[in-house]
Structures are given as C-alpha cells and as structure tokens.
PDB file of N, CA and C in Angstrom:
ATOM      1  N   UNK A   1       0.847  -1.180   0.000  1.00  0.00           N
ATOM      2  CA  UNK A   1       0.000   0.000   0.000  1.00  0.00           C
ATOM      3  C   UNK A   1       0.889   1.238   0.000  1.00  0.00           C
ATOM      4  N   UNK A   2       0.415   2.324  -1.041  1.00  0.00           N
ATOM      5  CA  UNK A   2       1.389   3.078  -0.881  1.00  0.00           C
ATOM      6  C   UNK A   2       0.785   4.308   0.107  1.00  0.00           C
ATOM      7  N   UNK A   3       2.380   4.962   0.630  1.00  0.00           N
ATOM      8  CA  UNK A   3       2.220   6.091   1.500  1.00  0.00           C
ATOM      9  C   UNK A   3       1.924   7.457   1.152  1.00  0.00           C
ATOM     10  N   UNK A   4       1.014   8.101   1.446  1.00  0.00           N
ATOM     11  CA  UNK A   4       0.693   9.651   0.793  1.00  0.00           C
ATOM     12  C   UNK A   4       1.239  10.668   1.779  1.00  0.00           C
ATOM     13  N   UNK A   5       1.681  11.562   1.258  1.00  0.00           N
ATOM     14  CA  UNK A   5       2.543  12.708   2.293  1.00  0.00           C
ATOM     15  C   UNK A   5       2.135  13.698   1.406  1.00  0.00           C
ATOM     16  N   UNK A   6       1.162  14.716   2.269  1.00  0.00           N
ATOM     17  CA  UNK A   6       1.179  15.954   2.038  1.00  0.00           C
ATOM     18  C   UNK A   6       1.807  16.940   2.691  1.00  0.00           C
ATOM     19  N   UNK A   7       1.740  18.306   2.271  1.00  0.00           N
ATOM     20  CA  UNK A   7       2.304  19.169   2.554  1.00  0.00           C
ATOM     21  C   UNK A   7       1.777  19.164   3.727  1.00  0.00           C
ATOM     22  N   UNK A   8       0.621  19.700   4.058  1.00  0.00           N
ATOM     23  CA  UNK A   8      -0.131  19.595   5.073  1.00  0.00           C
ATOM     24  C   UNK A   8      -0.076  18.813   6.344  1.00  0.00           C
ATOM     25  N   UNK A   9      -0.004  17.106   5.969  1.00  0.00           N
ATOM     26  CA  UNK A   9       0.755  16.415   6.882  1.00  0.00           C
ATOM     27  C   UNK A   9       1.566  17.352   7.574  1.00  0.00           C
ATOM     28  N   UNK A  10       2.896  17.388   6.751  1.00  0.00           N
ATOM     29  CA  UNK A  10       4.479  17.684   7.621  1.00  0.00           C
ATOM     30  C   UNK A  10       4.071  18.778   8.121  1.00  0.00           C
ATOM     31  N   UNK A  11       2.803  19.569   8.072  1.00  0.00           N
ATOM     32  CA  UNK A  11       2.878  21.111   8.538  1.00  0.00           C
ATOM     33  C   UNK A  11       2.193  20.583   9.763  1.00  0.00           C
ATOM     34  N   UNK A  12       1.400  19.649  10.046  1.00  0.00           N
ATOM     35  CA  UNK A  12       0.646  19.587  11.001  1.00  0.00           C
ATOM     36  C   UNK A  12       1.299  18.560  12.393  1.00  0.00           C
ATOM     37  N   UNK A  13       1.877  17.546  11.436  1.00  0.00           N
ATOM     38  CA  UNK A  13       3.204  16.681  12.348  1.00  0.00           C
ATOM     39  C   UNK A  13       4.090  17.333  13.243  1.00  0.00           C
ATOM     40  N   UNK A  14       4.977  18.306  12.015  1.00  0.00           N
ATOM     41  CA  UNK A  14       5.830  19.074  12.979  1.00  0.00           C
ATOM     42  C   UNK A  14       5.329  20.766  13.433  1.00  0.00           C
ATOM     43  N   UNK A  15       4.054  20.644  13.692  1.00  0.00           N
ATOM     44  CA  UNK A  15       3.538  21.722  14.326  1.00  0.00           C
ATOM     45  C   UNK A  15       4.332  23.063  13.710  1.00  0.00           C
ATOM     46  N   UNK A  16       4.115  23.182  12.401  1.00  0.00           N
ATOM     47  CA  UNK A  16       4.421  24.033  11.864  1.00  0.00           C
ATOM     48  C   UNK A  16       3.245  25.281  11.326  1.00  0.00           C
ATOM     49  N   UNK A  17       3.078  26.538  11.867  1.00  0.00           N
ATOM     50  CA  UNK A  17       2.156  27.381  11.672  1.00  0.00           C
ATOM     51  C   UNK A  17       2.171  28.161  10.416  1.00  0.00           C
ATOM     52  N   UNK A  18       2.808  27.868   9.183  1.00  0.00           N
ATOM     53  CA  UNK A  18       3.615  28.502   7.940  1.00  0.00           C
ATOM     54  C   UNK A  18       2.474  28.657   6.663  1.00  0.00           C
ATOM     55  N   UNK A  19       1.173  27.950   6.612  1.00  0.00           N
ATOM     56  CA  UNK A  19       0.240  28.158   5.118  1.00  0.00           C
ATOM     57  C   UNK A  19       0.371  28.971   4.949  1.00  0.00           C
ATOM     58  N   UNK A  20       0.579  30.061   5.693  1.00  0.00           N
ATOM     59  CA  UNK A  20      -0.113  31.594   4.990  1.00  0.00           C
ATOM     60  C   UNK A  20       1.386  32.422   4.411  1.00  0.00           C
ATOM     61  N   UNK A  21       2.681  31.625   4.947  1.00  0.00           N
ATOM     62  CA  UNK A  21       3.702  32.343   4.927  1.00  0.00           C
ATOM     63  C   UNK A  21       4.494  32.083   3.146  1.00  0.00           C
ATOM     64  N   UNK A  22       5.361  32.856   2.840  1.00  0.00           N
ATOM     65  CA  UNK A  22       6.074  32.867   1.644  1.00  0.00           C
ATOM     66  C   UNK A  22       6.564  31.746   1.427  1.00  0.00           C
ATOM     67  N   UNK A  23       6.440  30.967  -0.022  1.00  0.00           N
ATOM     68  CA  UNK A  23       6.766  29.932  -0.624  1.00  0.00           C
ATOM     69  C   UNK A  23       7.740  29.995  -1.219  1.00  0.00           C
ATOM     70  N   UNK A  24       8.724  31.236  -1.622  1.00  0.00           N
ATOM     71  CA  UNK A  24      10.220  30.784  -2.407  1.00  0.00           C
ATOM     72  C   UNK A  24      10.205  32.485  -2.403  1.00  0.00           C
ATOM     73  N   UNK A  25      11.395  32.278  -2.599  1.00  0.00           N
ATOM     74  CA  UNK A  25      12.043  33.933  -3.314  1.00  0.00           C
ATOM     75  C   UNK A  25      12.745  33.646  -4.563  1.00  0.00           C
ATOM     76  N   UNK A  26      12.489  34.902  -5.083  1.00  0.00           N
ATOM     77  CA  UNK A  26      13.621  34.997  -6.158  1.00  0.00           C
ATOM     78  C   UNK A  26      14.882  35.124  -6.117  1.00  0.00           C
ATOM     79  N   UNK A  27      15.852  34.645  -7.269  1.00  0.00           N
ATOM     80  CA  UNK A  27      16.962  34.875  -7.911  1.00  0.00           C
ATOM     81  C   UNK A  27      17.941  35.750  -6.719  1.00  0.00           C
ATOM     82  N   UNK A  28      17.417  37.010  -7.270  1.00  0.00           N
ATOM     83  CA  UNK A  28      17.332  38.652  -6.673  1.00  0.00           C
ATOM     84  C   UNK A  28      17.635  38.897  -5.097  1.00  0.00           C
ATOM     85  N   UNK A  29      16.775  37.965  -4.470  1.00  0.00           N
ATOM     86  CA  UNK A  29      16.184  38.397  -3.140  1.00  0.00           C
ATOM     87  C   UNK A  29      17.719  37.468  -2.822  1.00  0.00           C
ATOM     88  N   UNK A  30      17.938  36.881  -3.111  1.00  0.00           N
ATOM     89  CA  UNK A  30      19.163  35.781  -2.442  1.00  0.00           C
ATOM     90  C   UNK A  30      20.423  36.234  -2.446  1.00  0.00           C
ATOM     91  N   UNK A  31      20.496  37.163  -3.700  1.00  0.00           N
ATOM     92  CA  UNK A  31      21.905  37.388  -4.275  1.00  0.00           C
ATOM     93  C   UNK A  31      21.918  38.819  -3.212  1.00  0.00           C
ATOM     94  N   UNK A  32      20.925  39.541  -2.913  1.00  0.00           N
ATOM     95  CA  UNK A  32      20.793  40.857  -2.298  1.00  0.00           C
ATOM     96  C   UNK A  32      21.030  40.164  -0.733  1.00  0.00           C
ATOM     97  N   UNK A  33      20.742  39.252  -0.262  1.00  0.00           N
ATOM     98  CA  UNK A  33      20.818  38.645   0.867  1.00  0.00           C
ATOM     99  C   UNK A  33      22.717  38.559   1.010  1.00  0.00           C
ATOM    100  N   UNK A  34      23.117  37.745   0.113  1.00  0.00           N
ATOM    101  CA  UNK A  34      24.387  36.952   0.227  1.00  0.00           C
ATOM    102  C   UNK A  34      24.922  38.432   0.187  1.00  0.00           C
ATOM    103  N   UNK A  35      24.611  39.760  -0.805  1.00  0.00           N
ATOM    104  CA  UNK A  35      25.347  40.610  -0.592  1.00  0.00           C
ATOM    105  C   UNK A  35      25.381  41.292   0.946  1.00  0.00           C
ATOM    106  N   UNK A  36      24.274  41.339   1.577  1.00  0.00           N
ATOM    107  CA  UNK A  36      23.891  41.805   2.898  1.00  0.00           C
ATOM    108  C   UNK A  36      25.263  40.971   3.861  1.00  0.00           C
ATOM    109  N   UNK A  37      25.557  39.972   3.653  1.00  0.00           N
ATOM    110  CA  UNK A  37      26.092  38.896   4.287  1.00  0.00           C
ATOM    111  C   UNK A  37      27.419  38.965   4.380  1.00  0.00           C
ATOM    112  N   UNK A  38      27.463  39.846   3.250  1.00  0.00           N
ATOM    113  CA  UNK A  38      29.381  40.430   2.816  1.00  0.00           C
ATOM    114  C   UNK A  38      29.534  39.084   1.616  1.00  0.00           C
ATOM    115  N   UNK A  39      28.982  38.256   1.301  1.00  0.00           N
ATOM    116  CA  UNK A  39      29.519  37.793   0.536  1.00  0.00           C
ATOM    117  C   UNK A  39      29.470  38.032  -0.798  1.00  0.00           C
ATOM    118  N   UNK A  40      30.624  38.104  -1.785  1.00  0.00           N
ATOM    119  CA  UNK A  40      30.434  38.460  -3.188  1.00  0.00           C
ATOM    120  C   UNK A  40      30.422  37.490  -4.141  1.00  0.00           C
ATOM    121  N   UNK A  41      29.330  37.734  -5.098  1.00  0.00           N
ATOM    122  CA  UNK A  41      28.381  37.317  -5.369  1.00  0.00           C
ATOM    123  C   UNK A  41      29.561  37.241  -7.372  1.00  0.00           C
ATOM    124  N   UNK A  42      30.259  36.045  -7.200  1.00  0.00           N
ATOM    125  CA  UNK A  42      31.402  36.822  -8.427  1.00  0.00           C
ATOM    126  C   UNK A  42      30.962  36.094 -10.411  1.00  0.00           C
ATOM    127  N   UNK A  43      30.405  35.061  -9.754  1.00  0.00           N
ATOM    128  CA  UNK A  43      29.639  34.145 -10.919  1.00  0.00           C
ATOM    129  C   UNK A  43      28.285  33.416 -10.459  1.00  0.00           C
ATOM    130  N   UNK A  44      27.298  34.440 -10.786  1.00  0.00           N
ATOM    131  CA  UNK A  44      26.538  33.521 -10.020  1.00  0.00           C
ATOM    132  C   UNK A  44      25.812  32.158 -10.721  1.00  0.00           C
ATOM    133  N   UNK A  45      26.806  31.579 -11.578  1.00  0.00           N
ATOM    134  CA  UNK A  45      26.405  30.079 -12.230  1.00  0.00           C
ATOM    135  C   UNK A  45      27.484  28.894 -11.475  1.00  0.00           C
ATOM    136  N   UNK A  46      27.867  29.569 -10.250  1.00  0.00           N
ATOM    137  CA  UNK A  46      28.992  28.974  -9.737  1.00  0.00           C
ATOM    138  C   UNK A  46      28.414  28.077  -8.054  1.00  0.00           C
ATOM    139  N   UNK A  47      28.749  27.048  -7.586  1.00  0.00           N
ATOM    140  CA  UNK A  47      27.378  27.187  -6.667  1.00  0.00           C
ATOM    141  C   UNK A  47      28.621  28.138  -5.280  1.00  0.00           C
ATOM    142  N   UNK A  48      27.907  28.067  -4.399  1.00  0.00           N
ATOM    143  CA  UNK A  48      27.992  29.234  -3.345  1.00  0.00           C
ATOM    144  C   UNK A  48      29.488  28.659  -2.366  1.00  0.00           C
ATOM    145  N   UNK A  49      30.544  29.193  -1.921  1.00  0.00           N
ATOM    146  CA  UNK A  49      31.899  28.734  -1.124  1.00  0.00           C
ATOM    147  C   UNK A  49      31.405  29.224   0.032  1.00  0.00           C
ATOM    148  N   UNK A  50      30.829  28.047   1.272  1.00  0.00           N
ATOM    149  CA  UNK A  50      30.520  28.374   2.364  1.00  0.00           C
ATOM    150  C   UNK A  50      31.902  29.114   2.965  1.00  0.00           C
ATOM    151  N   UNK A  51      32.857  29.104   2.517  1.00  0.00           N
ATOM    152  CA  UNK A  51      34.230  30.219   2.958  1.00  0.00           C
ATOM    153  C   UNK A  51      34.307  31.333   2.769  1.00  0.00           C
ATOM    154  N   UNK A  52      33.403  31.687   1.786  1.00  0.00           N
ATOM    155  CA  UNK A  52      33.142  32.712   1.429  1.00  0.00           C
ATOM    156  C   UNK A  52      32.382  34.000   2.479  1.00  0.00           C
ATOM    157  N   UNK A  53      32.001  33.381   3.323  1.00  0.00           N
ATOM    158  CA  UNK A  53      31.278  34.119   4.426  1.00  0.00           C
ATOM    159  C   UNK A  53      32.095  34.289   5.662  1.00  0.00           C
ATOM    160  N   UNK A  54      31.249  35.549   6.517  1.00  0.00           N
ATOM    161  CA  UNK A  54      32.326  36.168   7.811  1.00  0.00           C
ATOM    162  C   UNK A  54      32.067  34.425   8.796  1.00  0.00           C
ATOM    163  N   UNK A  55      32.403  34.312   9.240  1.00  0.00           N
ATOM    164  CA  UNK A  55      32.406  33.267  10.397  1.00  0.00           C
ATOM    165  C   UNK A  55      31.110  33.221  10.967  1.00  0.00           C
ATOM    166  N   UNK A  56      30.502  34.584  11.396  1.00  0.00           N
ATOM    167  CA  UNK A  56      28.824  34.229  11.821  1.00  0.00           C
ATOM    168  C   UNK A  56      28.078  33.395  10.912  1.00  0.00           C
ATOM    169  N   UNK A  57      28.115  34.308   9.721  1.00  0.00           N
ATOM    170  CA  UNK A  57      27.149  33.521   9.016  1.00  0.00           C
ATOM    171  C   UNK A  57      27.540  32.081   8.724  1.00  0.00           C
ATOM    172  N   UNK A  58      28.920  31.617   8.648  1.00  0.00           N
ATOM    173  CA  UNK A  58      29.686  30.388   7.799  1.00  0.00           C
ATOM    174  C   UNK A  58      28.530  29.796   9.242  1.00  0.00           C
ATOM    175  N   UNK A  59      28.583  29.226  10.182  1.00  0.00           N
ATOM    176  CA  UNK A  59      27.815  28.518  11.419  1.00  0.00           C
ATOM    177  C   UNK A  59      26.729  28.350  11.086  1.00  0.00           C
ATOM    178  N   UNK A  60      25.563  29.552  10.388  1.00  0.00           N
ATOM    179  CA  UNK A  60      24.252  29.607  10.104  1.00  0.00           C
ATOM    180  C   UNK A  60      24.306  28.404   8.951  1.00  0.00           C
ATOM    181  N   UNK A  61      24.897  28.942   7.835  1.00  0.00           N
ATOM    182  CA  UNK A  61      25.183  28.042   6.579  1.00  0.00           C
ATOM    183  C   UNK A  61      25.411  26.585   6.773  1.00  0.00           C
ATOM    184  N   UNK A  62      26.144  26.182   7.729  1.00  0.00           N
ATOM    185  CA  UNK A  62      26.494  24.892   8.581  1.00  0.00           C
ATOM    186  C   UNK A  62      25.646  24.140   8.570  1.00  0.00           C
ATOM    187  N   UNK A  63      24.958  24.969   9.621  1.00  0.00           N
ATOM    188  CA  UNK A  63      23.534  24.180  10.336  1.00  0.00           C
ATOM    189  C   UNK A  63      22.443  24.046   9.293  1.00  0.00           C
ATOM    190  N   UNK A  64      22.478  24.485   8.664  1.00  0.00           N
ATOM    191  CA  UNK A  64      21.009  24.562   7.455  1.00  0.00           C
ATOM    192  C   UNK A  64      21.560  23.751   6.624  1.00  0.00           C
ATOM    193  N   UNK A  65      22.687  23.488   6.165  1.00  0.00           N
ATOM    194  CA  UNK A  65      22.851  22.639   5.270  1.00  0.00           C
ATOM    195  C   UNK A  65      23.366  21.053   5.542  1.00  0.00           C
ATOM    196  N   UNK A  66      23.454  20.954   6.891  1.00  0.00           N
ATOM    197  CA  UNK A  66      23.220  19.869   7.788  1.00  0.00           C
ATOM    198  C   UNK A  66      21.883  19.290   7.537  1.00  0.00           C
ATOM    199  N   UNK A  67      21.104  19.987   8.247  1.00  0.00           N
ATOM    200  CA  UNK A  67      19.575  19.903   7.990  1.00  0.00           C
ATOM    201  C   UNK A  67      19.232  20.113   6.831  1.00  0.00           C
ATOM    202  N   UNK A  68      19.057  20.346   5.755  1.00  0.00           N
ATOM    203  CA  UNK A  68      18.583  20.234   4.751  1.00  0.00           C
ATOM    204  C   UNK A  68      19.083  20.100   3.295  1.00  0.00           C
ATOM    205  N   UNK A  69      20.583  19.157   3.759  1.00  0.00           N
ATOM    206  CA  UNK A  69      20.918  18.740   2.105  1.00  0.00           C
ATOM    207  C   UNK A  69      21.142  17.458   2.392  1.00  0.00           C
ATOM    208  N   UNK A  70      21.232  16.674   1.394  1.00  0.00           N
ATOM    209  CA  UNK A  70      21.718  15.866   1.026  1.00  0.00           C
ATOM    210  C   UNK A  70      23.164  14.823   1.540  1.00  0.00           C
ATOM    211  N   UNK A  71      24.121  16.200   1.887  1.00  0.00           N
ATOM    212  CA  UNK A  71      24.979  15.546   2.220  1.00  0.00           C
ATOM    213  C   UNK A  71      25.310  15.481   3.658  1.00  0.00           C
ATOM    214  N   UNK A  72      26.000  14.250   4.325  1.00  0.00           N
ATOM    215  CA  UNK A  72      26.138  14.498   5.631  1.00  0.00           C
ATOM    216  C   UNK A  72      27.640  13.846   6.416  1.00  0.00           C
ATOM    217  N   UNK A  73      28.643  14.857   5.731  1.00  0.00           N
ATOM    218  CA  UNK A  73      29.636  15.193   6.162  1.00  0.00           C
ATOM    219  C   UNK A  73      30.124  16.441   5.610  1.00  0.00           C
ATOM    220  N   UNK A  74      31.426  16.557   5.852  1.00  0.00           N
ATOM    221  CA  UNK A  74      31.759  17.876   5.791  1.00  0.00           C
ATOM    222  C   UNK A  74      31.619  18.729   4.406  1.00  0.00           C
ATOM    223  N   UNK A  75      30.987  19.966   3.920  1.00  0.00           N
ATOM    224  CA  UNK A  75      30.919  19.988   2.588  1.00  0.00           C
ATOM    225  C   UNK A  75      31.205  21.878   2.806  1.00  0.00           C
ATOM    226  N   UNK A  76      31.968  22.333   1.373  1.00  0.00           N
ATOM    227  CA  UNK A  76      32.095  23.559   1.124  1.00  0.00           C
ATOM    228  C   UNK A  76      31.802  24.436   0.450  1.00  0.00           C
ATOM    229  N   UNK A  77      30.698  23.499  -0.234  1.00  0.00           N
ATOM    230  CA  UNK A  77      29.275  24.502  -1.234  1.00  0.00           C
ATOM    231  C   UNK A  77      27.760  23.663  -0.862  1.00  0.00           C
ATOM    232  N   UNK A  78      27.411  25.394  -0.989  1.00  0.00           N
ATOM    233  CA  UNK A  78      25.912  25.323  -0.699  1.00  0.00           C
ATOM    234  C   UNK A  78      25.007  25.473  -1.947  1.00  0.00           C
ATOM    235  N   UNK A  79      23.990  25.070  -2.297  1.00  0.00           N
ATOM    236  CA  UNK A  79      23.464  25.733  -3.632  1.00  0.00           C
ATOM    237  C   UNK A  79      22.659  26.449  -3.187  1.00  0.00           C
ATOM    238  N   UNK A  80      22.041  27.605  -4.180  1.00  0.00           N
ATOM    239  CA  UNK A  80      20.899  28.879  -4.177  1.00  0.00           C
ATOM    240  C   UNK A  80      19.994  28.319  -3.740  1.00  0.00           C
ATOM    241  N   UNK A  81      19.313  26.940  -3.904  1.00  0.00           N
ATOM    242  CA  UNK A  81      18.077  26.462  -3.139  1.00  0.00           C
ATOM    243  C   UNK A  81      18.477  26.313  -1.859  1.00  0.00           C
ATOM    244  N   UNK A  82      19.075  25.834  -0.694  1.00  0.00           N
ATOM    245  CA  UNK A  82      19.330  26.191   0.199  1.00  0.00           C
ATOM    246  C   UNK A  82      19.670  27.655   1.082  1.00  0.00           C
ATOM    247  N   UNK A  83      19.554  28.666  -0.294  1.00  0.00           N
ATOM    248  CA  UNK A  83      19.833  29.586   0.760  1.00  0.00           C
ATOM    249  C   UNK A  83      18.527  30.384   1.206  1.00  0.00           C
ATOM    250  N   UNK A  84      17.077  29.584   0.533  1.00  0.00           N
ATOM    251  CA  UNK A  84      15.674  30.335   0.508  1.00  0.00           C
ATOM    252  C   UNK A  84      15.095  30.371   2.429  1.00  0.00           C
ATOM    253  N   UNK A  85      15.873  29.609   2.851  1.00  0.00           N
ATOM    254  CA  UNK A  85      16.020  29.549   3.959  1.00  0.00           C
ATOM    255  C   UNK A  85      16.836  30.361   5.151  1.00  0.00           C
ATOM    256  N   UNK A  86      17.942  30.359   3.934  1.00  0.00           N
ATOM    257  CA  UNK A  86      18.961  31.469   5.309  1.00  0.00           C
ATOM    258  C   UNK A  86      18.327  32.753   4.763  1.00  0.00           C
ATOM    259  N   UNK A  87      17.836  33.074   4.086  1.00  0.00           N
ATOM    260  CA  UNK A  87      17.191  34.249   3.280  1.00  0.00           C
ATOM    261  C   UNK A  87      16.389  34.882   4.323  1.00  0.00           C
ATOM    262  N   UNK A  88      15.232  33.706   4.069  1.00  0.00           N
ATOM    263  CA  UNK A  88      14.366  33.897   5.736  1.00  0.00           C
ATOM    264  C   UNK A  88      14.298  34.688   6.893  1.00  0.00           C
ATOM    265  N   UNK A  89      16.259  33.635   7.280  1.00  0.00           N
ATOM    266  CA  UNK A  89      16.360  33.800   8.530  1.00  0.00           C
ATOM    267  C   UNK A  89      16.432  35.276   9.080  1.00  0.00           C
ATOM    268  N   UNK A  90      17.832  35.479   8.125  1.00  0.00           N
ATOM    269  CA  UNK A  90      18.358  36.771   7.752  1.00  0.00           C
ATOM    270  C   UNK A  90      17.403  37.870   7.709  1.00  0.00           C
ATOM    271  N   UNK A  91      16.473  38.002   6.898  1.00  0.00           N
ATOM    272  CA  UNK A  91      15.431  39.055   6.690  1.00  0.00           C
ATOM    273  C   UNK A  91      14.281  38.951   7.282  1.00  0.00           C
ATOM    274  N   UNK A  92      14.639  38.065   8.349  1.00  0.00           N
ATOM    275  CA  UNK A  92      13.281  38.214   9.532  1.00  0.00           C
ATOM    276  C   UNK A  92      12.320  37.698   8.774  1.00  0.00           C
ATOM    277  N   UNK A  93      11.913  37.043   7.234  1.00  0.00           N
ATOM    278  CA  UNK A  93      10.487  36.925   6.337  1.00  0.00           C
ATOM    279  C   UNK A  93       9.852  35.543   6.893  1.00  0.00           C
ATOM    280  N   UNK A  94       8.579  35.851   7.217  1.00  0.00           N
ATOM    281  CA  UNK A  94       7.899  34.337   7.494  1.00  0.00           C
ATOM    282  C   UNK A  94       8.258  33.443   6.215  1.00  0.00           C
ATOM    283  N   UNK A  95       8.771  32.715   6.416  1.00  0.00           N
ATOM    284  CA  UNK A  95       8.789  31.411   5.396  1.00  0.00           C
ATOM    285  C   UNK A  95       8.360  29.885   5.472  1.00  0.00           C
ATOM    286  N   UNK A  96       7.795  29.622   4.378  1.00  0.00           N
ATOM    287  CA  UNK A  96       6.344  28.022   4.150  1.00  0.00           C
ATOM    288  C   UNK A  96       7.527  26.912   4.465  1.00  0.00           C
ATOM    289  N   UNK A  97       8.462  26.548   5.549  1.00  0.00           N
ATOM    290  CA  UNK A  97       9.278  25.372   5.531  1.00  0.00           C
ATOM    291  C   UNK A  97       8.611  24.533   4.814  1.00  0.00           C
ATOM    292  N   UNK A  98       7.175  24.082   5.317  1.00  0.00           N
ATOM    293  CA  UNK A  98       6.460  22.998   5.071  1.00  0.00           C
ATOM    294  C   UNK A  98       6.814  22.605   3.536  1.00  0.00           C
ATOM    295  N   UNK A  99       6.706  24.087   3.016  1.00  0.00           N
ATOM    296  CA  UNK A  99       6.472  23.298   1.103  1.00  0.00           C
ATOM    297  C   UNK A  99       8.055  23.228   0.581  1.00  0.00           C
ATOM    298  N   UNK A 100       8.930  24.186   1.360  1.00  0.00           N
ATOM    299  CA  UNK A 100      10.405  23.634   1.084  1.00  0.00           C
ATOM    300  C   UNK A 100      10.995  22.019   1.455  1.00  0.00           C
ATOM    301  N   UNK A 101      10.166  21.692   2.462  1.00  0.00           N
ATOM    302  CA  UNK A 101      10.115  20.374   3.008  1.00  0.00           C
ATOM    303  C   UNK A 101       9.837  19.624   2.001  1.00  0.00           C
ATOM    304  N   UNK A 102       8.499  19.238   1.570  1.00  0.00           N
ATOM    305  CA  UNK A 102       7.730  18.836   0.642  1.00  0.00           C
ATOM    306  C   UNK A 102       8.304  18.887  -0.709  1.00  0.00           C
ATOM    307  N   UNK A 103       9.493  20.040  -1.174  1.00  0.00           N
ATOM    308  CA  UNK A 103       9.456  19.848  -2.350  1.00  0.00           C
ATOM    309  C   UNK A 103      11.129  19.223  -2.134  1.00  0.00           C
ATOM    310  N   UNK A 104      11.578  19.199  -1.293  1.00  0.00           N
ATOM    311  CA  UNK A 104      12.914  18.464  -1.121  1.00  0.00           C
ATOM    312  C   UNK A 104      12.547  16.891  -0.971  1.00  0.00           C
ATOM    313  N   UNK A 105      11.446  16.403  -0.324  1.00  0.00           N
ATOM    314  CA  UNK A 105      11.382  14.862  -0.129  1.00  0.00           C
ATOM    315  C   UNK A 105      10.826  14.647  -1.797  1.00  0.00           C
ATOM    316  N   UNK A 106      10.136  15.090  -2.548  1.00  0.00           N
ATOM    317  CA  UNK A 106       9.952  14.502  -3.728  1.00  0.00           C
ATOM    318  C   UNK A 106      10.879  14.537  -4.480  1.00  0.00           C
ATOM    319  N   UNK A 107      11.618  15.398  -4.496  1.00  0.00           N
ATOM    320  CA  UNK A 107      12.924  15.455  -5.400  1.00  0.00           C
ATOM    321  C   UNK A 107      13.870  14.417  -5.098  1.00  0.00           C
ATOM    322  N   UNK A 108      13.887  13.882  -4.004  1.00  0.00           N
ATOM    323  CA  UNK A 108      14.629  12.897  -3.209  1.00  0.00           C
ATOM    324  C   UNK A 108      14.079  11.814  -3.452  1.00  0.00           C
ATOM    325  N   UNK A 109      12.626  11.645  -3.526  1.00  0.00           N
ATOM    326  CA  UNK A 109      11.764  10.507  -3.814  1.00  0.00           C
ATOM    327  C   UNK A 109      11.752  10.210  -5.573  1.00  0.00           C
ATOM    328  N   UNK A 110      11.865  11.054  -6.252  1.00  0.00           N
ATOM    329  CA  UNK A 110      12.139  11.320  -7.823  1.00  0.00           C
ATOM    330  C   UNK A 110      13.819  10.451  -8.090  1.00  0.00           C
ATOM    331  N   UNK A 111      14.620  11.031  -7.502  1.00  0.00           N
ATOM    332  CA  UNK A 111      15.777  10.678  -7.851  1.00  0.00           C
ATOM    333  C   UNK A 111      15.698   9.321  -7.246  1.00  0.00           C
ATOM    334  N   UNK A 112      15.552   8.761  -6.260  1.00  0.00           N
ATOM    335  CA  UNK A 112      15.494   7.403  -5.296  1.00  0.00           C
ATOM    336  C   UNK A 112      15.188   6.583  -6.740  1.00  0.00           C
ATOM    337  N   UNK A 113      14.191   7.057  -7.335  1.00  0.00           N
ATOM    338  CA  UNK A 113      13.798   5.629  -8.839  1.00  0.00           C
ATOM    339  C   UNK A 113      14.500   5.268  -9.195  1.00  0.00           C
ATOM    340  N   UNK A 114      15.244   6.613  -9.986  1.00  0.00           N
ATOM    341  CA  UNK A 114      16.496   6.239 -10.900  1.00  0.00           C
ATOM    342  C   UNK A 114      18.089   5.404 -10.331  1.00  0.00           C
ATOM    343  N   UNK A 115      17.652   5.556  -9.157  1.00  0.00           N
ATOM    344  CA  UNK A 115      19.199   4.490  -8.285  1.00  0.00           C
ATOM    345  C   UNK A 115      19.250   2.998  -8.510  1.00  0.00           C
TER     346      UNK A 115
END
C-alpha cells in the first residue's frame, strides 16, 4: 500500500504554523541577501563557497545545510536552493518550511527511482 505525504501532513506533524507564509524567493532576493552577508556574489552560475562568508554567518550556513541537504559530512558549497532559507532567517520573512520540506522529499523521492 502506498504512502501519501502531504504538505499539510508535515505542517501539522511538525507543528508548523507557515500556510499563509512565503513559498520561495527569487533569484534577486538571495543574491541581495548573500550581498547583505558580505559575501560576493562573483559568478553567479557557480554554486555558493561556504568560505566565502564572515564566520557568523559560515555557522548559520552549517547548520542549514546539515539539515537540509543531502549531504552528511563535511561539505564547502551550498546551492541557491538552500539559501531560501537562510534568506528567511536573515530578513526576519515568514517562510512556508512545510512546502520547502515537501518539495525536497519529492525530489529525493524522484531521484530514489532512478538508483
């Protein structure tokens, strides 16, 4: 029997209060962030050098990409989809974890076929 996971679920599981909150940012909003951050922004087809940041933020970057990538040991790039989050953090903006959640387990569940 198969398992159904909605968005909704994970919002209600992990007592998350977020429907009403922002679902993604743009391009723009990230690169204006990373600039806020001191970091320069030199190709942005390049993915992101968590070294690249002052030491506060490098910790923030850490932890979020602990929690929400893929990899789980030591790593020294982050990609732009991970940073819709430190974006967030940074600019105080309510943000929909739930559907960043949601759209990371299908992508994960998408790729899982092809293995």
């Amino acid at each position: 029997m198969p398992i159904i996971l909605k968005e909704d679920v994970i919002r209600e599981v992990l007592n998350l209060n977020d429907n009403n909150n922002v679902l993604s940012f743009t391009r723009e909003h990230t690169d204006n962030t990373l600039t806020q951050m001191r970091y320069n922004v030199e190709n942005p087809n390049r993915p992101i050098s968590k070294s690249g940041f002052l030491k506060r933020w490098q910790y923030l970057v850490t932890q979020l990409g602990i929690c929400f990538s893929k990899k789980n040991v030591n790593f020294h790039e982050i990609s732009y989809r991970l940073m819709e989050p430190v974006y967030a953090i940074v600019q105080e903006v309510p943000y929909n974890i739930s559907h960043y959640l949601m759209k990371d387990l299908t992508s994960n569940l998408s790729l899982a076929n092809y293995l």
